[in-house]
N, C-alpha and C. Protein backbone atom coordinates (compact mmCIF):
# COMPACT_ATOMS: atom_id res chain seq x y z
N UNK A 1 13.07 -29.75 -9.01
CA UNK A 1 12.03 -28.88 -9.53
C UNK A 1 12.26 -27.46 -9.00
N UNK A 2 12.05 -26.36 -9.83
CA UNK A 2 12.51 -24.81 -9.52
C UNK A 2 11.30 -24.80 -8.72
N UNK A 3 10.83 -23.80 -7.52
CA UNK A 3 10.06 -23.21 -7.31
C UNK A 3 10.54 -21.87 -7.96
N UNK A 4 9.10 -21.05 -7.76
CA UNK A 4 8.59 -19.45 -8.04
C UNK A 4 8.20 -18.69 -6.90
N UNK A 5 8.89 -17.93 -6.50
CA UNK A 5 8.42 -16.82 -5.38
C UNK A 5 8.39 -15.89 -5.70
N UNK A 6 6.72 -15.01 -5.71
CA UNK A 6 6.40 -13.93 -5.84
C UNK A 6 6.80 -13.74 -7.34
N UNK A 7 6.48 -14.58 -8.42
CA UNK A 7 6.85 -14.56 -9.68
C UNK A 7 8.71 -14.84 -10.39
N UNK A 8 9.10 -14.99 -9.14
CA UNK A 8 10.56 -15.03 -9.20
C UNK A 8 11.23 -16.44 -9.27
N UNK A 9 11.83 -17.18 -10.56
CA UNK A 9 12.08 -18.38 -10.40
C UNK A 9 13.50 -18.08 -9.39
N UNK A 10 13.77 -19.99 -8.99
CA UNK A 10 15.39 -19.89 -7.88
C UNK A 10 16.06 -19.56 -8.90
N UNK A 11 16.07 -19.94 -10.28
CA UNK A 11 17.65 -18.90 -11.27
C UNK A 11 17.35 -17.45 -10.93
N UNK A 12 16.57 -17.14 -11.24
CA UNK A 12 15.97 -15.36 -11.42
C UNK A 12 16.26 -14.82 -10.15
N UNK A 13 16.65 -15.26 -8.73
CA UNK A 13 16.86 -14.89 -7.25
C UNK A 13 18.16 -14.84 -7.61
N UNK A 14 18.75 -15.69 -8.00
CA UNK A 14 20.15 -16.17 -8.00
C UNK A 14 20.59 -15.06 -8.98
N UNK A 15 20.45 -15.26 -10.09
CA UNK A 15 20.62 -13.69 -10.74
C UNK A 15 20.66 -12.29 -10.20
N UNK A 16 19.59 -12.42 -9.61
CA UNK A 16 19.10 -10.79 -8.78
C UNK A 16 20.00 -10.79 -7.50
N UNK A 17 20.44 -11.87 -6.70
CA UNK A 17 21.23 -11.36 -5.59
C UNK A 17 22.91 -11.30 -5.78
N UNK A 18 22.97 -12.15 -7.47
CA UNK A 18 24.45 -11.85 -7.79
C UNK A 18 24.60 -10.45 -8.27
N UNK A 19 24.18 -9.84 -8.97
CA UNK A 19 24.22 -8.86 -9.39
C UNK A 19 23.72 -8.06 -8.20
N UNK A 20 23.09 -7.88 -7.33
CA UNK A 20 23.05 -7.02 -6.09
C UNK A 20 23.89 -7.13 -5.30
N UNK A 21 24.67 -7.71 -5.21
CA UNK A 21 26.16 -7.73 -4.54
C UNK A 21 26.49 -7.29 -5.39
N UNK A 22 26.86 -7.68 -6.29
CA UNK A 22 28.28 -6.86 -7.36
C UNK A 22 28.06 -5.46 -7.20
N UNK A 23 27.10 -4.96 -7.66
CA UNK A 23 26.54 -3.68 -7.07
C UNK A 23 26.94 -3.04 -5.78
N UNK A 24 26.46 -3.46 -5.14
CA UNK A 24 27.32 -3.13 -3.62
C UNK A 24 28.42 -2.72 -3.35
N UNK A 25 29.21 -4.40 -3.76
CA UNK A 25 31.06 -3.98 -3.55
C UNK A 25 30.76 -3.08 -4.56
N UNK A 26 30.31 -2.35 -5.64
CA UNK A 26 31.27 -1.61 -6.48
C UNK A 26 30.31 -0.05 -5.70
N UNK A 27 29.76 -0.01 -4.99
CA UNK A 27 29.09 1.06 -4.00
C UNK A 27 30.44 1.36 -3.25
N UNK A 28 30.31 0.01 -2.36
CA UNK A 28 31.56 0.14 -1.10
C UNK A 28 32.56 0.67 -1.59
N UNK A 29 33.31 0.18 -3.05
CA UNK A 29 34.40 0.50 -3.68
C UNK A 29 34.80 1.90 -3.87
N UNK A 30 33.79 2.26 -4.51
CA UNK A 30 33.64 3.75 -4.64
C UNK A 30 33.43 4.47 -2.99
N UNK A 31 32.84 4.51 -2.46
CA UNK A 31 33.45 5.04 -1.32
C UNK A 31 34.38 4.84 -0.03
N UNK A 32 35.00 3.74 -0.71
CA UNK A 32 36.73 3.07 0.28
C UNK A 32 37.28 4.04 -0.44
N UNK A 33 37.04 4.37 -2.17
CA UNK A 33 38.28 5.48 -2.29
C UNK A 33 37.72 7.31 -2.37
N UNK A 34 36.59 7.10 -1.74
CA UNK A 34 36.43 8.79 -2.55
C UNK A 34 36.79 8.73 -0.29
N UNK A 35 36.97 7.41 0.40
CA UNK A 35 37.38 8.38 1.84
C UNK A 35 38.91 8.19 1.70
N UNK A 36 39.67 7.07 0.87
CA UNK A 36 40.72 7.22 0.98
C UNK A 36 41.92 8.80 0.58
N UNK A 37 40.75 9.49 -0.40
CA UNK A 37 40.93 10.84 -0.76
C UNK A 37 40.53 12.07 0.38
N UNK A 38 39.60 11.81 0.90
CA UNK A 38 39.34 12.79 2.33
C UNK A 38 40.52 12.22 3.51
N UNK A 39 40.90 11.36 3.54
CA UNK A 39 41.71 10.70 4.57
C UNK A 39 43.33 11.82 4.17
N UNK A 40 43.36 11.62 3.26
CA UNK A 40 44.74 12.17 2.66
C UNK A 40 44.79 13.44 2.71
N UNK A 41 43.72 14.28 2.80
CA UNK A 41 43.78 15.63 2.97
C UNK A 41 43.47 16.01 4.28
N UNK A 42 43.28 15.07 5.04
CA UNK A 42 43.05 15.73 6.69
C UNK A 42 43.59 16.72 7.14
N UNK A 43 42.99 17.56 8.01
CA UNK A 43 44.04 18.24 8.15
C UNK A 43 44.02 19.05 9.85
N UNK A 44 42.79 18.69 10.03
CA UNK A 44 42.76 19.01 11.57
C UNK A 44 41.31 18.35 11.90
N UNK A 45 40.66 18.81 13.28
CA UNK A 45 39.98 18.55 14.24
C UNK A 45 38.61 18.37 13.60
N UNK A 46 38.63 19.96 12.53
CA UNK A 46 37.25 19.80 11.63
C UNK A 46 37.28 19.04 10.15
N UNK A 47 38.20 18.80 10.10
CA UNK A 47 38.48 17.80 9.01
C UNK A 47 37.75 16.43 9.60
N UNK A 48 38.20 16.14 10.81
CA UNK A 48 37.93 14.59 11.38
C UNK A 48 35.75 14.70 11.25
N UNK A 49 35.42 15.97 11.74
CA UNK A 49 34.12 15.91 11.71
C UNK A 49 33.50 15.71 10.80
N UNK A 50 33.94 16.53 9.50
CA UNK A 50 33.19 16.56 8.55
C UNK A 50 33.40 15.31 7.54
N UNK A 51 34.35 14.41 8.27
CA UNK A 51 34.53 13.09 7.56
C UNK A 51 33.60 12.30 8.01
N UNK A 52 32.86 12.14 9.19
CA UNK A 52 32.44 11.47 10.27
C UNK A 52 30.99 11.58 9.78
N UNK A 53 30.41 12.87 9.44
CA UNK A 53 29.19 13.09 8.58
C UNK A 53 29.01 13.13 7.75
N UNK A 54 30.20 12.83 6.91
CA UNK A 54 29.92 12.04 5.70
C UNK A 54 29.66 10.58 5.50
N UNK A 55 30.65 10.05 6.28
CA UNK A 55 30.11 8.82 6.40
C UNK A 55 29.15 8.30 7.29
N UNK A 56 28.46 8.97 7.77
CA UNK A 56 26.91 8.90 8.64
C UNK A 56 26.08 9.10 7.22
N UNK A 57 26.52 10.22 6.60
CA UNK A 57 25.22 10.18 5.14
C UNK A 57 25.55 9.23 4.17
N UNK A 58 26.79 8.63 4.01
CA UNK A 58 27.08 7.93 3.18
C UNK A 58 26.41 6.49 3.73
N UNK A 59 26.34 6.25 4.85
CA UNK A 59 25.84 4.64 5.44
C UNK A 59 24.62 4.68 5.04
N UNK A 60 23.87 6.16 5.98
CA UNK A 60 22.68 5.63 5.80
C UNK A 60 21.71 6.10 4.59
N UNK A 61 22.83 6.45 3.23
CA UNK A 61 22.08 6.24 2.07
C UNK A 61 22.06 5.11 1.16
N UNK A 62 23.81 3.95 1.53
CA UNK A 62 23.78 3.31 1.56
C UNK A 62 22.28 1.84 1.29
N UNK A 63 22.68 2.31 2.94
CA UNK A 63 21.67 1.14 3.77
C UNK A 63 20.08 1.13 2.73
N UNK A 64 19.61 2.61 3.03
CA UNK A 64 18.85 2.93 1.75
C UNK A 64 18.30 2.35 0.68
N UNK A 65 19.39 2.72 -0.38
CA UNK A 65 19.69 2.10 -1.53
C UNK A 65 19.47 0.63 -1.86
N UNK A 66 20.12 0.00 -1.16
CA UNK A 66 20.23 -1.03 -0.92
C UNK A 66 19.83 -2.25 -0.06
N UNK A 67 18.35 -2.20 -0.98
CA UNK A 67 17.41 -3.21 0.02
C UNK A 67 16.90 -4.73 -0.86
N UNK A 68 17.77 -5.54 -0.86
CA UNK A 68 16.79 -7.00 -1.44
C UNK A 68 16.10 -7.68 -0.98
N UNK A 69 14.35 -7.16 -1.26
CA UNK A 69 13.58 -7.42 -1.18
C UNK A 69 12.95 -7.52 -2.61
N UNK A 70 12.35 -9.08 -2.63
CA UNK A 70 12.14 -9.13 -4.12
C UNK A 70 10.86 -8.59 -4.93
N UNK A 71 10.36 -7.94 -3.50
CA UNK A 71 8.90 -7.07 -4.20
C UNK A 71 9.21 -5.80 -4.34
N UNK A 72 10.26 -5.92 -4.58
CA UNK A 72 10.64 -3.76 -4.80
C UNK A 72 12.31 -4.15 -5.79
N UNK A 73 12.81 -5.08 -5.98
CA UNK A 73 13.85 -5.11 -6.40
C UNK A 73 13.79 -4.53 -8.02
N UNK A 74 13.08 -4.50 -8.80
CA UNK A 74 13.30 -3.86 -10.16
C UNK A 74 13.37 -2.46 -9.81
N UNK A 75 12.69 -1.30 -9.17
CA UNK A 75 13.35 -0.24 -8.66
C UNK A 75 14.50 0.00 -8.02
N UNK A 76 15.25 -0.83 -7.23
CA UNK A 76 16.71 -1.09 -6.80
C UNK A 76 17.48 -1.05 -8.21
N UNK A 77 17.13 -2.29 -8.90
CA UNK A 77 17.77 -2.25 -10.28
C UNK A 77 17.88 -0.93 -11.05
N UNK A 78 16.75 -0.67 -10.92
CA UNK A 78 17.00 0.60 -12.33
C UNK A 78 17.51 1.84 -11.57
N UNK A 79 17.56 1.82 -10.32
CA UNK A 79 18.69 2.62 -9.59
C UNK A 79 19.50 2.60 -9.50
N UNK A 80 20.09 0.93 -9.48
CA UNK A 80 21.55 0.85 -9.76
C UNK A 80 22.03 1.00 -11.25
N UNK A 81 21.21 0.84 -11.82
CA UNK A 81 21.60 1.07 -13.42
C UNK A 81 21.84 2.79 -14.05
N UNK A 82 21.13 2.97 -13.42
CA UNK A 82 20.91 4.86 -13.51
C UNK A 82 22.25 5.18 -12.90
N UNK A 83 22.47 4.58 -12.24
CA UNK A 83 23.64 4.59 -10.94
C UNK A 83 24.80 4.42 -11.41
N UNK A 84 24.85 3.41 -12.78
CA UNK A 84 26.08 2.78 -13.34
C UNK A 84 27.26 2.00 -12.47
N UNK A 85 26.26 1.50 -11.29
CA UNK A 85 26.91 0.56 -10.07
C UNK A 85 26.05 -1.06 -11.12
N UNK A 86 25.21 -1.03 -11.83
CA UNK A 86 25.15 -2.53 -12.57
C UNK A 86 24.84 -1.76 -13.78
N UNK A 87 25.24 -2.66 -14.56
CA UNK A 87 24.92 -3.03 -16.02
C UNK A 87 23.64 -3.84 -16.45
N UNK A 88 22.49 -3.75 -17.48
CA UNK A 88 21.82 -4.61 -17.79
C UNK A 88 22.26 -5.72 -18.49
N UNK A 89 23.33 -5.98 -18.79
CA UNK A 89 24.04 -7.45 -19.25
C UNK A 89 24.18 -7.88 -17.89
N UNK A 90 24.13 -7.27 -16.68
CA UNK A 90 24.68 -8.72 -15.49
C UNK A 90 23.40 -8.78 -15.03
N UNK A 91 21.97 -8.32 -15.45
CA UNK A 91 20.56 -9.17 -14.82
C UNK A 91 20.45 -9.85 -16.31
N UNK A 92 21.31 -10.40 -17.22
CA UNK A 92 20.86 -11.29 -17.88
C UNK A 92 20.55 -12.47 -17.45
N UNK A 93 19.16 -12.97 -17.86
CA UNK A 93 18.79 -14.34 -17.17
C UNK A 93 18.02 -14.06 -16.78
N UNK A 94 17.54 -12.71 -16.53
CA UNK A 94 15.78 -12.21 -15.64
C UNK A 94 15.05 -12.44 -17.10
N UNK A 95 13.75 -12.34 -16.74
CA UNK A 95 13.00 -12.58 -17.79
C UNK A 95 12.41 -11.33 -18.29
N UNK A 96 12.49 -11.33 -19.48
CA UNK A 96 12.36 -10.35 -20.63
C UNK A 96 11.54 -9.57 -20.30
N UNK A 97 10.38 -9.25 -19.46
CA UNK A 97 9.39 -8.39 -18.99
C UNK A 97 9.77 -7.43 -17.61
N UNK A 98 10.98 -8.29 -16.90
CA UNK A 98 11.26 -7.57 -15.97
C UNK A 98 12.83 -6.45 -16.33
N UNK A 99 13.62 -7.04 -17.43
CA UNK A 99 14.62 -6.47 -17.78
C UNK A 99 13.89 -4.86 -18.42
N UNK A 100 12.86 -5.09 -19.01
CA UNK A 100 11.99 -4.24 -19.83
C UNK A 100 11.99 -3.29 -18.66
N UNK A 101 10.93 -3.93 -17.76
CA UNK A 101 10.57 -2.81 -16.32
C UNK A 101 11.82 -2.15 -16.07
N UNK A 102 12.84 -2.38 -16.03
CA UNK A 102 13.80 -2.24 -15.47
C UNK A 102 14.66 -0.69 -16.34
N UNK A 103 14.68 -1.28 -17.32
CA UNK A 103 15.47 -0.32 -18.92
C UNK A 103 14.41 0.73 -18.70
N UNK A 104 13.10 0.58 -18.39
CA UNK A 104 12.38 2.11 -18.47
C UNK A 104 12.59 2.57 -17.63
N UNK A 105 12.31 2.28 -16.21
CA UNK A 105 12.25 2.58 -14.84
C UNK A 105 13.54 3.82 -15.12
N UNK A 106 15.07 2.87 -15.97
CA UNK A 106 16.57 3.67 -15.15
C UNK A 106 16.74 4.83 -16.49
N UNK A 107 15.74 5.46 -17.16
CA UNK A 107 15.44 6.54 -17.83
C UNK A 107 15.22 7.19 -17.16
N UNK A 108 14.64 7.31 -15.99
CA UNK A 108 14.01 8.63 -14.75
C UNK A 108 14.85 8.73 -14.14
């Protein structure tokens, strides 16, 4: 028997935390190469710094971004969608009222 948490069936979790990973790695992805591009242009002492605070703003917008918690997760979504880090074909399987929330929300 499925339980429901907080309106959320176990498929609809399972949905929401696959696609919030995928999301992620393709976060991480994108910035393994936009440092593999600062890495390549190093070029001295202040080079090393201003890499160092980038990736201090890059973590902790990261970290940010990226919170699954399932009472705030349709705003995650339509951030990542706005974001073009997910697609609304990979929360297929959420239910039709929250995909909705979601498609308006990643208009703003």
């Amino acid at each position: 028997m499925e339980t429901v948490l907080a309106g959320w069936t176990d498929q609809e979790q399972a949905i929401a935390k696959q696609a919030f990973d995928m999301a992620y790695g393709r976060a991480i992805a994108q910035l393994t190469e936009s440092l593999r591009e600062r890495i390549a242009a190093l070029q001295g002492a202040e080079d090393l710094w201003q890499l160092h605070d980038f990736l201090s703003i890059q973590r902790h917008s990261i970290e940010g971004h990226f919170d699954f918690r399932l009472d705030g997760i349709l705003f995650v979504f339509a951030s990542l969608v706005k974001d073009k880090l997910l697609s609304l074909d990979e929360l297929s399987g959420l239910e039709v009222g929250k995909i909705a929330k979601i498609t308006a929300m990643s208009r703003f």
